[in-house]
C-alpha atoms as a PDB file:
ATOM      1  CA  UNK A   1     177.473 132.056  90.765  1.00  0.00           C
ATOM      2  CA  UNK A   2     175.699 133.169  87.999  1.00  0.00           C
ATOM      3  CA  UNK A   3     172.273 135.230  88.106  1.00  0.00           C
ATOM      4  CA  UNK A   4     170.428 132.079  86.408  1.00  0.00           C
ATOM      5  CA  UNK A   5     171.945 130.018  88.901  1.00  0.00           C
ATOM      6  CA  UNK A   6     170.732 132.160  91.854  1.00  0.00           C
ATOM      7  CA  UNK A   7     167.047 132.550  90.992  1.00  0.00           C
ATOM      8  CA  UNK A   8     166.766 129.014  90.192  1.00  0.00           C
ATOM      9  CA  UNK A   9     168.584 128.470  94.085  1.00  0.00           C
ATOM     10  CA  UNK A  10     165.971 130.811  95.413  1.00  0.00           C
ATOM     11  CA  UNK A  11     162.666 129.343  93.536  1.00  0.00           C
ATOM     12  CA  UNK A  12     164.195 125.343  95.320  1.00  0.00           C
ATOM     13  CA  UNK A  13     164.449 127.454  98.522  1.00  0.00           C
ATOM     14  CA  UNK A  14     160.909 128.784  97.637  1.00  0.00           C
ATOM     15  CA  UNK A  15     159.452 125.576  96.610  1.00  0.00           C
ATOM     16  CA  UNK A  16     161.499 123.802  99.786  1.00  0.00           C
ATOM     17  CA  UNK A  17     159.802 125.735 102.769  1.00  0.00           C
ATOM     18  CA  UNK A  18     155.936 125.485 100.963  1.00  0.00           C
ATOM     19  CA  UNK A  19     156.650 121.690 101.482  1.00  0.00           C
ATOM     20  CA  UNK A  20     157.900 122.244 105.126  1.00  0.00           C
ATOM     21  CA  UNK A  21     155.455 124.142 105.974  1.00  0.00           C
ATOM     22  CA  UNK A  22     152.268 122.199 104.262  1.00  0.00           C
ATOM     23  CA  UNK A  23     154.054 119.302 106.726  1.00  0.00           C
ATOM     24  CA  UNK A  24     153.992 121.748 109.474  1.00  0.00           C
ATOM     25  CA  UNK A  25     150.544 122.155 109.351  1.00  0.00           C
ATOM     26  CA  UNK A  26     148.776 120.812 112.841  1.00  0.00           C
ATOM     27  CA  UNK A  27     146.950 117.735 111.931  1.00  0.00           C
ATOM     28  CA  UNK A  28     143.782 119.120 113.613  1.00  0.00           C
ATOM     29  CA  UNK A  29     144.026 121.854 110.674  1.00  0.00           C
ATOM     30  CA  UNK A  30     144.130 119.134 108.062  1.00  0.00           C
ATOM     31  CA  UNK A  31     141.515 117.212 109.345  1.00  0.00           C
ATOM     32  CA  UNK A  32     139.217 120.477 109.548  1.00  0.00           C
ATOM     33  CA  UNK A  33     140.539 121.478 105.330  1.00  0.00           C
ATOM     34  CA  UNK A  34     139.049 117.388 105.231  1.00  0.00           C
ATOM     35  CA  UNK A  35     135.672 117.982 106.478  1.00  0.00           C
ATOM     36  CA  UNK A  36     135.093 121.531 105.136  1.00  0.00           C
ATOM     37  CA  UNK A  37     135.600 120.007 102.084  1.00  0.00           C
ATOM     38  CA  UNK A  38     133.407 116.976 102.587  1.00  0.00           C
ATOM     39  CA  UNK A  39     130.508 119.676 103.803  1.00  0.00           C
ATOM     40  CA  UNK A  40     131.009 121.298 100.587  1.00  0.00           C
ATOM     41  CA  UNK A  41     130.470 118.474  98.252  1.00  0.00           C
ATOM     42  CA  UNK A  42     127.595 117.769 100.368  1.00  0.00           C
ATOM     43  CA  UNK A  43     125.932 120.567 100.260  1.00  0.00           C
ATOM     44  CA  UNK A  44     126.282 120.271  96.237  1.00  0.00           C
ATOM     45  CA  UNK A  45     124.426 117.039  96.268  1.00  0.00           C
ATOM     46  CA  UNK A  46     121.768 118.292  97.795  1.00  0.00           C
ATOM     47  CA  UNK A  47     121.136 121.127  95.658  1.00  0.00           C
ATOM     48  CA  UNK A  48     121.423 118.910  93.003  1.00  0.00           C
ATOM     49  CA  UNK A  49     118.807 116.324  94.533  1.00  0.00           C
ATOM     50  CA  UNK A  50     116.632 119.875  95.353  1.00  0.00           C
ATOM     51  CA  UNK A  51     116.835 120.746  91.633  1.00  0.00           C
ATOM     52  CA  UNK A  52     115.985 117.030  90.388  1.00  0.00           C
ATOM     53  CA  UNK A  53     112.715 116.934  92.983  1.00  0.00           C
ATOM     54  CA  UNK A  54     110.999 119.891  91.753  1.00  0.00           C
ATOM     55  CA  UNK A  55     111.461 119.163  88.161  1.00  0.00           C
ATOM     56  CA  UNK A  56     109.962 115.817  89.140  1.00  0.00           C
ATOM     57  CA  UNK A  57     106.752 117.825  90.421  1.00  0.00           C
ATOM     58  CA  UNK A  58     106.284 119.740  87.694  1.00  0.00           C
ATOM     59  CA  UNK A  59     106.418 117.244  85.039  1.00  0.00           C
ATOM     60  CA  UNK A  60     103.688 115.295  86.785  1.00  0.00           C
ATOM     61  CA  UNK A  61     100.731 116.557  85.512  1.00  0.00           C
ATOM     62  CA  UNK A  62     102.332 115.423  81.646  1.00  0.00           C
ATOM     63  CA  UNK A  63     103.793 112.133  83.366  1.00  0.00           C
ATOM     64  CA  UNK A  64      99.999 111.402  84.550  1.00  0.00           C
ATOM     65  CA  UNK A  65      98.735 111.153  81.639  1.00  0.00           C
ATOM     66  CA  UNK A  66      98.931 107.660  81.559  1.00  0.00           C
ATOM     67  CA  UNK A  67      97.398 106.693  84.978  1.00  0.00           C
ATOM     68  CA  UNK A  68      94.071 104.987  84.951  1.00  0.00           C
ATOM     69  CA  UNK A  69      91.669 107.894  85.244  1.00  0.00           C
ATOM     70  CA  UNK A  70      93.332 109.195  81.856  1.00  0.00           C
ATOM     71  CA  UNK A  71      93.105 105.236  80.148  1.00  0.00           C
ATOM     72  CA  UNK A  72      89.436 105.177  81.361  1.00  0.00           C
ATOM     73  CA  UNK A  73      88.302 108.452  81.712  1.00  0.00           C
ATOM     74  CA  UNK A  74      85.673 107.787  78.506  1.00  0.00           C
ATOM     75  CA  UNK A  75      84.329 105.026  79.944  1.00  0.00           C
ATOM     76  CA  UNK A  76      80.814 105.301  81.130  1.00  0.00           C
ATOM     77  CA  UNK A  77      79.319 108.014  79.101  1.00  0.00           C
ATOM     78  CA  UNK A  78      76.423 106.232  77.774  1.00  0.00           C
ATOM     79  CA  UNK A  79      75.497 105.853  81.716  1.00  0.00           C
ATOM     80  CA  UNK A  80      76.787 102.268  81.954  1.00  0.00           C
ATOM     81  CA  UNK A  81      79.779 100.904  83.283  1.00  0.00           C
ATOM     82  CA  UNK A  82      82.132  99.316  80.677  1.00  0.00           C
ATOM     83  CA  UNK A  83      84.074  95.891  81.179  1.00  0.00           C
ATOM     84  CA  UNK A  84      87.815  95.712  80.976  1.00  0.00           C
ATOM     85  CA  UNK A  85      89.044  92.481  79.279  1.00  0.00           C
ATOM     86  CA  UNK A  86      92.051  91.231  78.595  1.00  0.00           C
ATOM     87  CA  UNK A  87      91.611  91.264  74.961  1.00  0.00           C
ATOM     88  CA  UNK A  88      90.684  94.623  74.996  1.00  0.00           C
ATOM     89  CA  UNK A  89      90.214  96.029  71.068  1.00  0.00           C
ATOM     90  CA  UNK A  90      90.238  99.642  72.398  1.00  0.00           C
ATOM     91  CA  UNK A  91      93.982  99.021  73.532  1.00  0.00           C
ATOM     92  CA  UNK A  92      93.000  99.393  77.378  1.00  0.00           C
ATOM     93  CA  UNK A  93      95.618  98.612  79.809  1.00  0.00           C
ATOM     94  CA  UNK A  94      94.229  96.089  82.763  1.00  0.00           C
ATOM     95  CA  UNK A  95      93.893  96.840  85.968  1.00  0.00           C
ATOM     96  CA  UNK A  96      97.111  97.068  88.022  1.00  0.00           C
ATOM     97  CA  UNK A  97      95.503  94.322  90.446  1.00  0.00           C
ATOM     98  CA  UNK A  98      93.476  92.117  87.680  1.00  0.00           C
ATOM     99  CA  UNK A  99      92.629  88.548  88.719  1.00  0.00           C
ATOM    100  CA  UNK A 100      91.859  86.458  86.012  1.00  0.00           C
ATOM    101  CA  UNK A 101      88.563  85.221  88.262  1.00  0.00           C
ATOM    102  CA  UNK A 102      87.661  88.712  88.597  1.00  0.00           C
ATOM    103  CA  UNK A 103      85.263  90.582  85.976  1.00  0.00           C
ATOM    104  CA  UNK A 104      86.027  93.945  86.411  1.00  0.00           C
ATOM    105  CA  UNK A 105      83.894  97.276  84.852  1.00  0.00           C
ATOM    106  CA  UNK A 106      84.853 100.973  84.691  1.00  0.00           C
ATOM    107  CA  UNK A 107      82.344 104.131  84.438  1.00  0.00           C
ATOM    108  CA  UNK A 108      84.533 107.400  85.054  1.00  0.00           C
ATOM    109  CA  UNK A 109      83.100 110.582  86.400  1.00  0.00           C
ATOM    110  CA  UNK A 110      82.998 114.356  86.242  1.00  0.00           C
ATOM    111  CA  UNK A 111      81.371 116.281  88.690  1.00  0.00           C
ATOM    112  CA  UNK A 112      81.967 119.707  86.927  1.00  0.00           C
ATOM    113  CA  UNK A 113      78.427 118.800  85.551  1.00  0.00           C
ATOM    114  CA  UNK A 114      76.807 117.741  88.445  1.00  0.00           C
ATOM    115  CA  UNK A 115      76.527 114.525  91.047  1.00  0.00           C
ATOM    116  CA  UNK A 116      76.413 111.279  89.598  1.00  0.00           C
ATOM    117  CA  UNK A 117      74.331 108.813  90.998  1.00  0.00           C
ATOM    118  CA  UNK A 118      75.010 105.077  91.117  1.00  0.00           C
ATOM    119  CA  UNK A 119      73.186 101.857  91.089  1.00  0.00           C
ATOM    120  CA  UNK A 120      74.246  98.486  90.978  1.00  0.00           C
ATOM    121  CA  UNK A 121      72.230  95.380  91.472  1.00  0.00           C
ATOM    122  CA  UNK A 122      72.928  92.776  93.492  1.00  0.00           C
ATOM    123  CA  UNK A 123      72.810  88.922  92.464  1.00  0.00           C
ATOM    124  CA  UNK A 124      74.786  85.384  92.707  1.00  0.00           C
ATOM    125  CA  UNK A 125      78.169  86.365  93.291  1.00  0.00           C
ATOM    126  CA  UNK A 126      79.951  88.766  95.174  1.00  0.00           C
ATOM    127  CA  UNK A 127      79.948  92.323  93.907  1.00  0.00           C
ATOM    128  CA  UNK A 128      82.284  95.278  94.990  1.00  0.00           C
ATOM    129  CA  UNK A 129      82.468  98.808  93.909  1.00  0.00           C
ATOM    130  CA  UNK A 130      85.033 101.403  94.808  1.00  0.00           C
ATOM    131  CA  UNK A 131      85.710 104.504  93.920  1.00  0.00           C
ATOM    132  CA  UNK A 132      88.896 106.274  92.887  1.00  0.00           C
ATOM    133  CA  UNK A 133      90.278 109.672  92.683  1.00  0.00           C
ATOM    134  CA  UNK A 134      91.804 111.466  90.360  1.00  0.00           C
ATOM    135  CA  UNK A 135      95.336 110.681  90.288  1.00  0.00           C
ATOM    136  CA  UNK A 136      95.046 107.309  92.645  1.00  0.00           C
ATOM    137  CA  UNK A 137      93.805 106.437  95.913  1.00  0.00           C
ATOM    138  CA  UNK A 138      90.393 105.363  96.735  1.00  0.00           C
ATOM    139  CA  UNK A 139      87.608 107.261  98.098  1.00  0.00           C
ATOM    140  CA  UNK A 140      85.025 104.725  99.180  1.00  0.00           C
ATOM    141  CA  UNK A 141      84.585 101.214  98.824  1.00  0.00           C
ATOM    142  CA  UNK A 142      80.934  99.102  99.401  1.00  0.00           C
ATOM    143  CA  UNK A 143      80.206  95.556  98.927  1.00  0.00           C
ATOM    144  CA  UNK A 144      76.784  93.838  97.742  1.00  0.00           C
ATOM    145  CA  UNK A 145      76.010  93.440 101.663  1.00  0.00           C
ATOM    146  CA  UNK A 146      75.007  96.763 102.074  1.00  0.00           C
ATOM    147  CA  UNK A 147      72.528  96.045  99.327  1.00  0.00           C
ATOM    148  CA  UNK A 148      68.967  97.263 100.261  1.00  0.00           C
ATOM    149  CA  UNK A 149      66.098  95.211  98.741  1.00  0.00           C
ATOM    150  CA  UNK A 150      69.103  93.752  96.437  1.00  0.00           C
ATOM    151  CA  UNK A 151      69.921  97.228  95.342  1.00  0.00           C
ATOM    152  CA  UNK A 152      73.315  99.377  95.912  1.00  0.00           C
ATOM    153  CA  UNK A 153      72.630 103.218  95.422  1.00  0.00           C
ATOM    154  CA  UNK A 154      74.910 106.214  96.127  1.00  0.00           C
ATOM    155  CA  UNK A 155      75.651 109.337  95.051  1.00  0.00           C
ATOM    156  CA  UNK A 156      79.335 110.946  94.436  1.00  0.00           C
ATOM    157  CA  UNK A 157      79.352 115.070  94.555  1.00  0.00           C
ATOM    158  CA  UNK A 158      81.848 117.502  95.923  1.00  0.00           C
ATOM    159  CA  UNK A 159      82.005 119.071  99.599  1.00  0.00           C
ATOM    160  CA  UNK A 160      80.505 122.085  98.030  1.00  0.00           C
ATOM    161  CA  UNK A 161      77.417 119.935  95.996  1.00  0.00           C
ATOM    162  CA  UNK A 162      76.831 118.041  99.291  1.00  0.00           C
ATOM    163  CA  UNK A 163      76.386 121.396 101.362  1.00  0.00           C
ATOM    164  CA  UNK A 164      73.535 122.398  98.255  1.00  0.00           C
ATOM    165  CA  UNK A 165      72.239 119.428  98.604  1.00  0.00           C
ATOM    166  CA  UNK A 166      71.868 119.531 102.216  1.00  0.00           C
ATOM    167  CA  UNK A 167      70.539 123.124 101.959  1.00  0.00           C
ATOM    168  CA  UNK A 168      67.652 121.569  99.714  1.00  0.00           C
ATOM    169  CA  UNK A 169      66.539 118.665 101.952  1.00  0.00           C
ATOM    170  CA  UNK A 170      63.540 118.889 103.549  1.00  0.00           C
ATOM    171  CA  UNK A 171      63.434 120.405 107.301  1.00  0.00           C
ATOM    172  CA  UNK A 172      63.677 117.545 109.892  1.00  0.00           C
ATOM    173  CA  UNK A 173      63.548 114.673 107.003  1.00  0.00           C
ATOM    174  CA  UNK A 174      66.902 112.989 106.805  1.00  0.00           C
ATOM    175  CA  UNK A 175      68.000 112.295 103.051  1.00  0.00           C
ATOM    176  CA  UNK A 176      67.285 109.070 102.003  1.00  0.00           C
ATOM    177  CA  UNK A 177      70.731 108.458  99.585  1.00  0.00           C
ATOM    178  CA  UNK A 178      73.696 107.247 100.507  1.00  0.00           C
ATOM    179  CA  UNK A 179      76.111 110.870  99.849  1.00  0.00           C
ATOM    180  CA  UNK A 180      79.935 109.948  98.802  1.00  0.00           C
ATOM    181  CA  UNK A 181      82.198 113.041  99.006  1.00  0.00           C
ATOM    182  CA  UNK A 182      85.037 113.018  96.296  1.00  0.00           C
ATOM    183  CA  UNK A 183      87.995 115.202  97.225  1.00  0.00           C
ATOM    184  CA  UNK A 184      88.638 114.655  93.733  1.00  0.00           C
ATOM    185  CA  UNK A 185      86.011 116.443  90.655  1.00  0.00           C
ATOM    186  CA  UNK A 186      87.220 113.511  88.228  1.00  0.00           C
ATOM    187  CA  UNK A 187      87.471 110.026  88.810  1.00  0.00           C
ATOM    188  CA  UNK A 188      86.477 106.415  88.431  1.00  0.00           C
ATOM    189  CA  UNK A 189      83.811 104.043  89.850  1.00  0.00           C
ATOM    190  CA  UNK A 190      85.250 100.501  89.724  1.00  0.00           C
ATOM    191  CA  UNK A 191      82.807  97.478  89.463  1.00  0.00           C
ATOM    192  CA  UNK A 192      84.207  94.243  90.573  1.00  0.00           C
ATOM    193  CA  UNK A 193      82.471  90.807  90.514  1.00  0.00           C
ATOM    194  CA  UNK A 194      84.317  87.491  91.424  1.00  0.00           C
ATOM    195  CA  UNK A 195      83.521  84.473  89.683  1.00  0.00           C
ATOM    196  CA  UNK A 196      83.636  80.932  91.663  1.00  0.00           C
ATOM    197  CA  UNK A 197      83.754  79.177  88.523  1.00  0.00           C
ATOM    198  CA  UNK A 198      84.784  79.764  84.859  1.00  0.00           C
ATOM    199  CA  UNK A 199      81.582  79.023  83.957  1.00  0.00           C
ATOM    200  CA  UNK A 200      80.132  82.256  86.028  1.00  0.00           C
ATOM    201  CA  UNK A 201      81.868  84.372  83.422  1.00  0.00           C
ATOM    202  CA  UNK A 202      78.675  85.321  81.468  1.00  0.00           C
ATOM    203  CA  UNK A 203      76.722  86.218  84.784  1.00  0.00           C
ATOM    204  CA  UNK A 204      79.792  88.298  86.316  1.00  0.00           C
ATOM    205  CA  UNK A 205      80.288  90.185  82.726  1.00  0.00           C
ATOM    206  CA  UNK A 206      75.908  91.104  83.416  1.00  0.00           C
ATOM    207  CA  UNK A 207      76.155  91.927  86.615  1.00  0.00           C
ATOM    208  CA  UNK A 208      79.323  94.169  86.151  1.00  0.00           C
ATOM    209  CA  UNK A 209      77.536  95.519  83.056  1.00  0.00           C
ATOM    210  CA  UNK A 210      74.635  96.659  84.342  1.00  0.00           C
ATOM    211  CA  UNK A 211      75.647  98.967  86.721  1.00  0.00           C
ATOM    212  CA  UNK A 212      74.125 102.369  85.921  1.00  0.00           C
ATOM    213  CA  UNK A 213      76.443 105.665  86.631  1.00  0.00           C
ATOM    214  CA  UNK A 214      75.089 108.618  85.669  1.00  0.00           C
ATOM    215  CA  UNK A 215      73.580 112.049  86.099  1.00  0.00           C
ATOM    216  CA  UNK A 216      71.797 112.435  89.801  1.00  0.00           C
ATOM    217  CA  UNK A 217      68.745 114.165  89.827  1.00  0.00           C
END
């Protein structure tokens, strides 16, 4: 036998007992290489989900920008709510939740400046206002039957204007406004007024209107 024809004998031989003893292998063994394995490619998903999540988080505040409080955020400025219509010629998107029967009005805030103060009147048909933080959720919500003497008043401020506030009150005289903490300095105040009829339209649009939000004293 030649030397080419004994290394080529030895490397079958070679080749022969990696088979056997791959077969030999205990199954338990196997099944272990199977799950250490599995584990493994586990493991790599979840980095890969952990990676994905935080990029998530910090592209939020540039994802945000097209939330409500950024779409309305100049509403209000002149100290008046401002209706939202469907036809809107400023290109403003519609409330997520907007009823057709429902006349809805938007006056943002910013308490950097200060508290704002609120005031809506009550009349004819039902009246809501609630108010939103920046980035969603709401903060407070009152209906026209809290009115007093047809009137809704509150205030919005921070923890931090509230305790000022408080500070400033008179010893033994409890305030006399309503005090809404936002957790939130920016945000919106949401006027809504239901019409029972198409024909309330004009009335709803006034009352929605004339809420006043600005500056507290």
């Amino acid at each position: 036998m030649s030397a080419a024809d004994q290394d080529l004998a030895s490397g079958a031989r070679t080749i022969a007992s990696s088979a056997t003893a791959r077969r030999a292998l205990p199954r338990g063994a196997r099944f272990g290489a199977a799950v250490s394995r599995l584990l493994l490619a586990t493991a790599a998903g979840l980095v890969l989900a952990g990676i994905v999540h935080i990029v998530t988080i910090l592209l939020i505040p540039t994802l945000s920008v097209g939330d409500a409080a950024h779409a309305y955020r100049a509403l209000g400025q002149d100290g008046r709510a401002e209706l939202i219509a469907a036809a809107d010629e400023r290109g403003l998107p519609l409330p997520r939740e907007a009823d057709p029967a429902v006349v809805t009005a938007v006056c943002s805030y910013d308490l950097t400046a200060g508290p704002m103060r609120v005031i809506a009147r009550a009349g004819s048909l039902p009246l809501g206002l609630t108010l939103h933080r920046s980035g969603g959720g709401v903060v407070y919500a009152i209906t026209d039957r809290a009115a007093v003497r047809g009137v809704i008043e509150f205030v919005v401020m921070t923890a931090e204007q509230r305790d000022e506030r408080i500070a400033g009150d008179e010893e033994g005289e409890a305030a006399r406004e309503l005090r809404i903490v936002s957790d939130s300095v920016q945000g919106l105040i949401v006027v809504r007024v239901l019409m029972r009829l198409p024909s309330d339209r004009a009335d709803a649009e006034a009352l929605a209107g004339g809420v006043a939000c600005g500056l507290a004293d």
